[in-house]
C-alpha atoms as a PDB file:
ATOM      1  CA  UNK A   1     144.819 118.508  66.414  1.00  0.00           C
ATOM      2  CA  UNK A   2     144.320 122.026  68.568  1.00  0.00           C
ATOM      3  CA  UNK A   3     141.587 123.424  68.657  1.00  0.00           C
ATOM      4  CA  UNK A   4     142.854 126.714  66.823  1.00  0.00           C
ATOM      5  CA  UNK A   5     143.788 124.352  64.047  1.00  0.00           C
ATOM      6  CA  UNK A   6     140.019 122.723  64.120  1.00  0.00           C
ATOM      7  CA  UNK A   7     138.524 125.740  63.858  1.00  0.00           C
ATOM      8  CA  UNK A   8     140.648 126.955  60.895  1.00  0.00           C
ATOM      9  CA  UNK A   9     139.978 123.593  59.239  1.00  0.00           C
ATOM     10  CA  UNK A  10     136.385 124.517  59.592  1.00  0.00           C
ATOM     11  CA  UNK A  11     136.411 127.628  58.372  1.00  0.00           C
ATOM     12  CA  UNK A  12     138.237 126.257  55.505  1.00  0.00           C
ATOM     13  CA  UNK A  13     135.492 123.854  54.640  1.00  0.00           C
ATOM     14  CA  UNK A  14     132.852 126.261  54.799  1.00  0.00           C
ATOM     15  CA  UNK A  15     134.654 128.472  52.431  1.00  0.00           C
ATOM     16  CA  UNK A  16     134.909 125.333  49.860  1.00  0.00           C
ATOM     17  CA  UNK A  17     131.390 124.567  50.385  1.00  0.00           C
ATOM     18  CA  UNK A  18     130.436 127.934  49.930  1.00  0.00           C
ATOM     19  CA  UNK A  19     132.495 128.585  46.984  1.00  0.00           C
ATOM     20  CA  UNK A  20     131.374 125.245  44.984  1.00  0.00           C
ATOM     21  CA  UNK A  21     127.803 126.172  46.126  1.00  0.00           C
ATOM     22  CA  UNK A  22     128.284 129.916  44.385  1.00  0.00           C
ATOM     23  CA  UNK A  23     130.160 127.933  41.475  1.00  0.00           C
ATOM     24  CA  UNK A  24     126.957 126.495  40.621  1.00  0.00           C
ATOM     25  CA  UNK A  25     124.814 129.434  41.222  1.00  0.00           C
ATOM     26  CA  UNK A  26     126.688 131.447  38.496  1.00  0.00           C
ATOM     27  CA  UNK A  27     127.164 128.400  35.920  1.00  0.00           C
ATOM     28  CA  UNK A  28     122.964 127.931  36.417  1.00  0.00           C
ATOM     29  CA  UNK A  29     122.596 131.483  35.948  1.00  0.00           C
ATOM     30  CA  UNK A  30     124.909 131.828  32.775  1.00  0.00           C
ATOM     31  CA  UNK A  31     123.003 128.386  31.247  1.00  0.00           C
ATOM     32  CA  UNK A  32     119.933 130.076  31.719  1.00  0.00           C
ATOM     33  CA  UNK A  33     121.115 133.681  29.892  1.00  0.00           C
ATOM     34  CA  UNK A  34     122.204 130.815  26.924  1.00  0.00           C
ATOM     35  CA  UNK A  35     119.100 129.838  26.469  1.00  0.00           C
ATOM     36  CA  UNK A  36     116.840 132.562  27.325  1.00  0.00           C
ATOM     37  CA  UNK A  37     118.758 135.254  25.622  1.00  0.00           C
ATOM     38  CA  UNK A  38     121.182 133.063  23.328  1.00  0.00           C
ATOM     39  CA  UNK A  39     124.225 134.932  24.344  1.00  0.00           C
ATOM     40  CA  UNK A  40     127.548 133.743  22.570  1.00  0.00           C
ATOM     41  CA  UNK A  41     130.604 131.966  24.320  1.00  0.00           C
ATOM     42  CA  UNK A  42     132.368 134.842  24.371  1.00  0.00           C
ATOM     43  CA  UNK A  43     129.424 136.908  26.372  1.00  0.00           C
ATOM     44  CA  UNK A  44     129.268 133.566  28.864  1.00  0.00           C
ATOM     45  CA  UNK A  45     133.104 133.869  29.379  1.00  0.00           C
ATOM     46  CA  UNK A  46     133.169 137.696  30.512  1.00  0.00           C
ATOM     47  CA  UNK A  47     130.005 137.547  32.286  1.00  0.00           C
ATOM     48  CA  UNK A  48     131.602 133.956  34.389  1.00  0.00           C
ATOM     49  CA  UNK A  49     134.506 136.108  34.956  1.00  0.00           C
ATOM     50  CA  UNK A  50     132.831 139.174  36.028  1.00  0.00           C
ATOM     51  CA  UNK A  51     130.444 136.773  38.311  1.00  0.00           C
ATOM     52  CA  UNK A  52     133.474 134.874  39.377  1.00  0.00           C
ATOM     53  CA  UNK A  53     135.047 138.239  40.453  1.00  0.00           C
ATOM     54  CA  UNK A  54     132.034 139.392  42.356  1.00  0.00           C
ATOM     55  CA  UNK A  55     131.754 136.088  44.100  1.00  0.00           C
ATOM     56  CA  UNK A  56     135.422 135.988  45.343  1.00  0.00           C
ATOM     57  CA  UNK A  57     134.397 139.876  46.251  1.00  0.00           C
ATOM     58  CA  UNK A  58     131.433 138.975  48.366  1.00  0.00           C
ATOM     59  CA  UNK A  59     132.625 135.608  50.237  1.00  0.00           C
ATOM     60  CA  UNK A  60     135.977 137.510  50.900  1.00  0.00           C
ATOM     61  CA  UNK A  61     133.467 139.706  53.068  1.00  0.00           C
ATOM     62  CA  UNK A  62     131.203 136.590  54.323  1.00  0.00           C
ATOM     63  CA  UNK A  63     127.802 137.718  52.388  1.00  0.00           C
ATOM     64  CA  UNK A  64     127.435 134.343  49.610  1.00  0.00           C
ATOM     65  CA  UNK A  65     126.435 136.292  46.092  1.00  0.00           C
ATOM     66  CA  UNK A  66     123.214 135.559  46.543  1.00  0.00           C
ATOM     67  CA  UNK A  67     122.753 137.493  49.395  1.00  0.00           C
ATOM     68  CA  UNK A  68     124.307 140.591  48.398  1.00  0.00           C
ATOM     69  CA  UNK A  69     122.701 143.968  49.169  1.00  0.00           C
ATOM     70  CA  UNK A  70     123.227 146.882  47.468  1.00  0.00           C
ATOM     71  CA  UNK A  71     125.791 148.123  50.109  1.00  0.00           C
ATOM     72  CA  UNK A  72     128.021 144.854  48.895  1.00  0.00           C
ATOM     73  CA  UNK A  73     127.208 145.580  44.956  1.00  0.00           C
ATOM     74  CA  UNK A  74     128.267 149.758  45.864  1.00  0.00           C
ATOM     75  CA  UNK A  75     131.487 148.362  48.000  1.00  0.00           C
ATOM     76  CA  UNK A  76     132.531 146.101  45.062  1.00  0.00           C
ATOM     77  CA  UNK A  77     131.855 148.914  42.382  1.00  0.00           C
ATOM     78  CA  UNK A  78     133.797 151.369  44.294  1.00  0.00           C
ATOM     79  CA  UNK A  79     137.039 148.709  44.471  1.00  0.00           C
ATOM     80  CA  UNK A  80     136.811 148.283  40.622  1.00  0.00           C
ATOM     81  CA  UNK A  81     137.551 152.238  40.028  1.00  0.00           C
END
């Protein structure tokens, strides 16, 4: 294997990894909102997909969602109008 194609393998991985790791963030989040507020299954399913969204948003720019500032949360607003 080259070393180009190591690296991209990494890189790879790390995306995974962070993506399963912000997978779980939102789905602990959204279980909490169901029991703390008792939001329906059709509130969970648009809020996962707006989260989901967000995520994709934020690791496409290598800040992890929990991380974001409010310059990622403006940038990601601004791409949605």
């Amino acid at each position: 294997m080259t070393f180009t194609a190591a690296v991209s393998n990494a890189i790879k991985d790390t995306i995974k990894h962070e993506f399963v790791d912000q997978q779980n963030l939102i789905e602990n989040f959204l279980e909490m909102k169901t029991v703390d507020w008792g939001i329906s299954d059709d509130t969970r399913k648009a809020y996962l997909h707006q989260l989901e969204a967000f995520g994709a948003f934020t690791l496409e720019r290598g800040q992890p969602i929990e991380v974001a500032d409010t310059a990622i949360i403006r940038s990601y607003i601004a791409s949605l109008t």
